[in-house]
N, C-alpha and C. Protein backbone atom coordinates (compact mmCIF):
# COMPACT_ATOMS: atom_id res chain seq x y z
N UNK A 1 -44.17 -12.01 75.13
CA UNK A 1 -44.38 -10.59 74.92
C UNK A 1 -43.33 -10.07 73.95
N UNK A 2 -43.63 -9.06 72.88
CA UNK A 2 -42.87 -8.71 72.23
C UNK A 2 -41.75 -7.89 72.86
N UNK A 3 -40.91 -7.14 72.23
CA UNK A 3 -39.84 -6.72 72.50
C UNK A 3 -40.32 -5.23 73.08
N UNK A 4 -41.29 -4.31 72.31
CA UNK A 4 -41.62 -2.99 72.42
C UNK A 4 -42.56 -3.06 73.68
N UNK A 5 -43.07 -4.35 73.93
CA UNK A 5 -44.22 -4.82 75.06
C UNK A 5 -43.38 -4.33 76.22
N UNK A 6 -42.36 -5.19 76.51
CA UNK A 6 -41.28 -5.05 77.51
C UNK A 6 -41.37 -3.35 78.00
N UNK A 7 -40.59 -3.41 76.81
CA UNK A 7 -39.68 -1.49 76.96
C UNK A 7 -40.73 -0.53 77.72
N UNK A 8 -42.16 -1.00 77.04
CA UNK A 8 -43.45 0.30 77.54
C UNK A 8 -43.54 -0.19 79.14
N UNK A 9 -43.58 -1.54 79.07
CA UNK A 9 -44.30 -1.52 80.42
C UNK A 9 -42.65 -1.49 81.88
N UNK A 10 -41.78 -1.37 81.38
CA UNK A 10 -40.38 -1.21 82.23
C UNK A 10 -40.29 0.27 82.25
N UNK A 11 -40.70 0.79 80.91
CA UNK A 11 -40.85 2.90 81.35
C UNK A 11 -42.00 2.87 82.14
N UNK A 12 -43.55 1.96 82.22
CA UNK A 12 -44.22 2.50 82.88
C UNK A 12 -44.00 2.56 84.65
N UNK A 13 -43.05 1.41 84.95
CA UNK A 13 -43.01 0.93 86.09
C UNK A 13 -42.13 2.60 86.44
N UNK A 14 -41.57 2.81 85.78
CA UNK A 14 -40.04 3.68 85.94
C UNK A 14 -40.68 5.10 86.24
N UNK A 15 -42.03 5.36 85.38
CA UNK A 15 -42.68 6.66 85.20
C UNK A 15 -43.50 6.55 86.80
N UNK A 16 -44.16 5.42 86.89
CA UNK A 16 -44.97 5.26 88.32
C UNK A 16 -43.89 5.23 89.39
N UNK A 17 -43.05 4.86 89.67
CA UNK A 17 -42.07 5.02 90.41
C UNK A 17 -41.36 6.47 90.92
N UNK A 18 -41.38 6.61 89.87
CA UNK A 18 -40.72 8.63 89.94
C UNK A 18 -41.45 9.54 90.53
N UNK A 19 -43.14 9.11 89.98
CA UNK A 19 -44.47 10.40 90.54
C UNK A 19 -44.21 9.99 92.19
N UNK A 20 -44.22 8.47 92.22
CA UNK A 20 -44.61 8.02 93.49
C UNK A 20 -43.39 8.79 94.69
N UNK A 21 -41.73 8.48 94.27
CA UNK A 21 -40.77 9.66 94.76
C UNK A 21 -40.87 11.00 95.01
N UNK A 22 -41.32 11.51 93.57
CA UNK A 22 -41.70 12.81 93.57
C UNK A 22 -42.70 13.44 94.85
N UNK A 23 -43.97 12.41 95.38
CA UNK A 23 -44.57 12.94 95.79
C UNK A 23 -44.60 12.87 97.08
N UNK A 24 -43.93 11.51 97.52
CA UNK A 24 -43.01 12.00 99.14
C UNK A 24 -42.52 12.89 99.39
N UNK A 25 -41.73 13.16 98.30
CA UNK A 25 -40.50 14.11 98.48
C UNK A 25 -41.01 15.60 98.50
N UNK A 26 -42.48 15.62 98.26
CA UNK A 26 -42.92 16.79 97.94
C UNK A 26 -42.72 18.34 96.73
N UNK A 27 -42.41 16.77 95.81
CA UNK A 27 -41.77 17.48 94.62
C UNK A 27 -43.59 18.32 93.44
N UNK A 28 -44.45 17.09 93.90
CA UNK A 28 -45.57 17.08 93.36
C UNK A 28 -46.57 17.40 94.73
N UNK A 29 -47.53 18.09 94.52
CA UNK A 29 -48.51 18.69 95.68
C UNK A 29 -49.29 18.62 95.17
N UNK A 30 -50.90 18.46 95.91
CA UNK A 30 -52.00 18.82 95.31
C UNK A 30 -52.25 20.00 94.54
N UNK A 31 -51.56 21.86 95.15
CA UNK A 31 -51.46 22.37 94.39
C UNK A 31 -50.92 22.69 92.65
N UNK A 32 -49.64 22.09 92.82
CA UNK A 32 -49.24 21.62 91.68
C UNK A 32 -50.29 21.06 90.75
N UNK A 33 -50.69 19.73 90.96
CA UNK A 33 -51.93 18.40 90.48
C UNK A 33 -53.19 19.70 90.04
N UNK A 34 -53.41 20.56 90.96
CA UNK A 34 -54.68 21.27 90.41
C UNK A 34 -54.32 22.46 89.46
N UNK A 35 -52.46 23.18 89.67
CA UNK A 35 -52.23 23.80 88.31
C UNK A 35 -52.12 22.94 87.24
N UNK A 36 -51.92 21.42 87.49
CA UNK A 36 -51.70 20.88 85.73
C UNK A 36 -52.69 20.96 85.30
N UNK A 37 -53.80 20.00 86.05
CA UNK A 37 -55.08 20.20 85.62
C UNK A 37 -56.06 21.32 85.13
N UNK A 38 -55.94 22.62 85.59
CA UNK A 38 -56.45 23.79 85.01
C UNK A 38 -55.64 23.72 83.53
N UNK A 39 -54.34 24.02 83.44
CA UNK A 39 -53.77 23.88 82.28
C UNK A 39 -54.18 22.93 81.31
N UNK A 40 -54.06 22.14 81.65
CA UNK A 40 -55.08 20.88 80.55
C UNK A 40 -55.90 21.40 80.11
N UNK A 41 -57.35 21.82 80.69
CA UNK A 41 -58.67 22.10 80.77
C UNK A 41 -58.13 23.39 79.90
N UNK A 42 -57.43 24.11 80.12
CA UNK A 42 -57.10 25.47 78.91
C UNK A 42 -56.77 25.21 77.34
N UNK A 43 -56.02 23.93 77.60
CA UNK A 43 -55.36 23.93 76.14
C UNK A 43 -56.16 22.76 75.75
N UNK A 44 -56.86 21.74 76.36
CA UNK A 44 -57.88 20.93 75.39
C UNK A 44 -59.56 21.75 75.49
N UNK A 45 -60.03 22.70 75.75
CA UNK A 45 -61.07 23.42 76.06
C UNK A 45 -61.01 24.96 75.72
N UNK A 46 -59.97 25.61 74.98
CA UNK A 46 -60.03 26.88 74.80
C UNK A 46 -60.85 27.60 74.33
N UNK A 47 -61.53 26.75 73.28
CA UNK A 47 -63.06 27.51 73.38
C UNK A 47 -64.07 28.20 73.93
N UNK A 48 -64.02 27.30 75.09
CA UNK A 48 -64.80 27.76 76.21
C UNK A 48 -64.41 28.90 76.93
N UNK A 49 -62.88 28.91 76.88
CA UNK A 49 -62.21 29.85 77.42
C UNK A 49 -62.83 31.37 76.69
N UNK A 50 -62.84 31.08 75.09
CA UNK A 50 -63.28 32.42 74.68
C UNK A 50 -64.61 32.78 74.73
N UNK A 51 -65.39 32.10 74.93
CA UNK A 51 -66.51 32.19 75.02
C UNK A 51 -67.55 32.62 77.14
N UNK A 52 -66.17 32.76 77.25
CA UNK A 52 -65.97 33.38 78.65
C UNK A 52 -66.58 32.37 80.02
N UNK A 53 -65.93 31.21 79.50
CA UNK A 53 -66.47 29.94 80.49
C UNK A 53 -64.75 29.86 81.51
N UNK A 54 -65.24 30.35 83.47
CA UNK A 54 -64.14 29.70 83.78
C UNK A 54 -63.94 28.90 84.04
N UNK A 55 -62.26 28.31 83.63
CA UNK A 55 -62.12 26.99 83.64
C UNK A 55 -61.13 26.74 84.86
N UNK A 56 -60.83 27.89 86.13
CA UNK A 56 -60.44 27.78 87.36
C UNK A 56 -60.74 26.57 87.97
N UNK A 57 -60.11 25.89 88.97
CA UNK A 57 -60.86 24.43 89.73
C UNK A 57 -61.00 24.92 91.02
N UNK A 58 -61.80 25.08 92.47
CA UNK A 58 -61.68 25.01 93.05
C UNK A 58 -61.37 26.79 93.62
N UNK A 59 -60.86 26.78 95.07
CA UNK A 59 -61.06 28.48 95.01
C UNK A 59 -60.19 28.93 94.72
């Protein structure tokens, strides 16, 4: 494996490791998970947004 191969997949272990902390710890919540996700849905979908589509998840 190359050298950059390594590095990605030792941050990925490092990045999966952290959410996985985070979310014992109750750093990350489903609420949280469903504000990122609305946010996403705003800034890759804003169109829709103007066109008066809501892009709320859930109640």
């Amino acid at each position: 494996m190359s050298r950059w191969r390594v590095r990605s997949l030792i941050f990925l272990v490092y990045v999966v490791i952290g959410i996985y902390v985070a979310w014992v710890y109750d750093y990350i919540t489903p609420a949280v998970l469903r504000d990122i996700a609305e946010a996403l849905l705003a800034i890759f979908l804003w169109f829709l947004i103007l066109l008066g589509v809501d892009l709320h998840i859930g109640g």
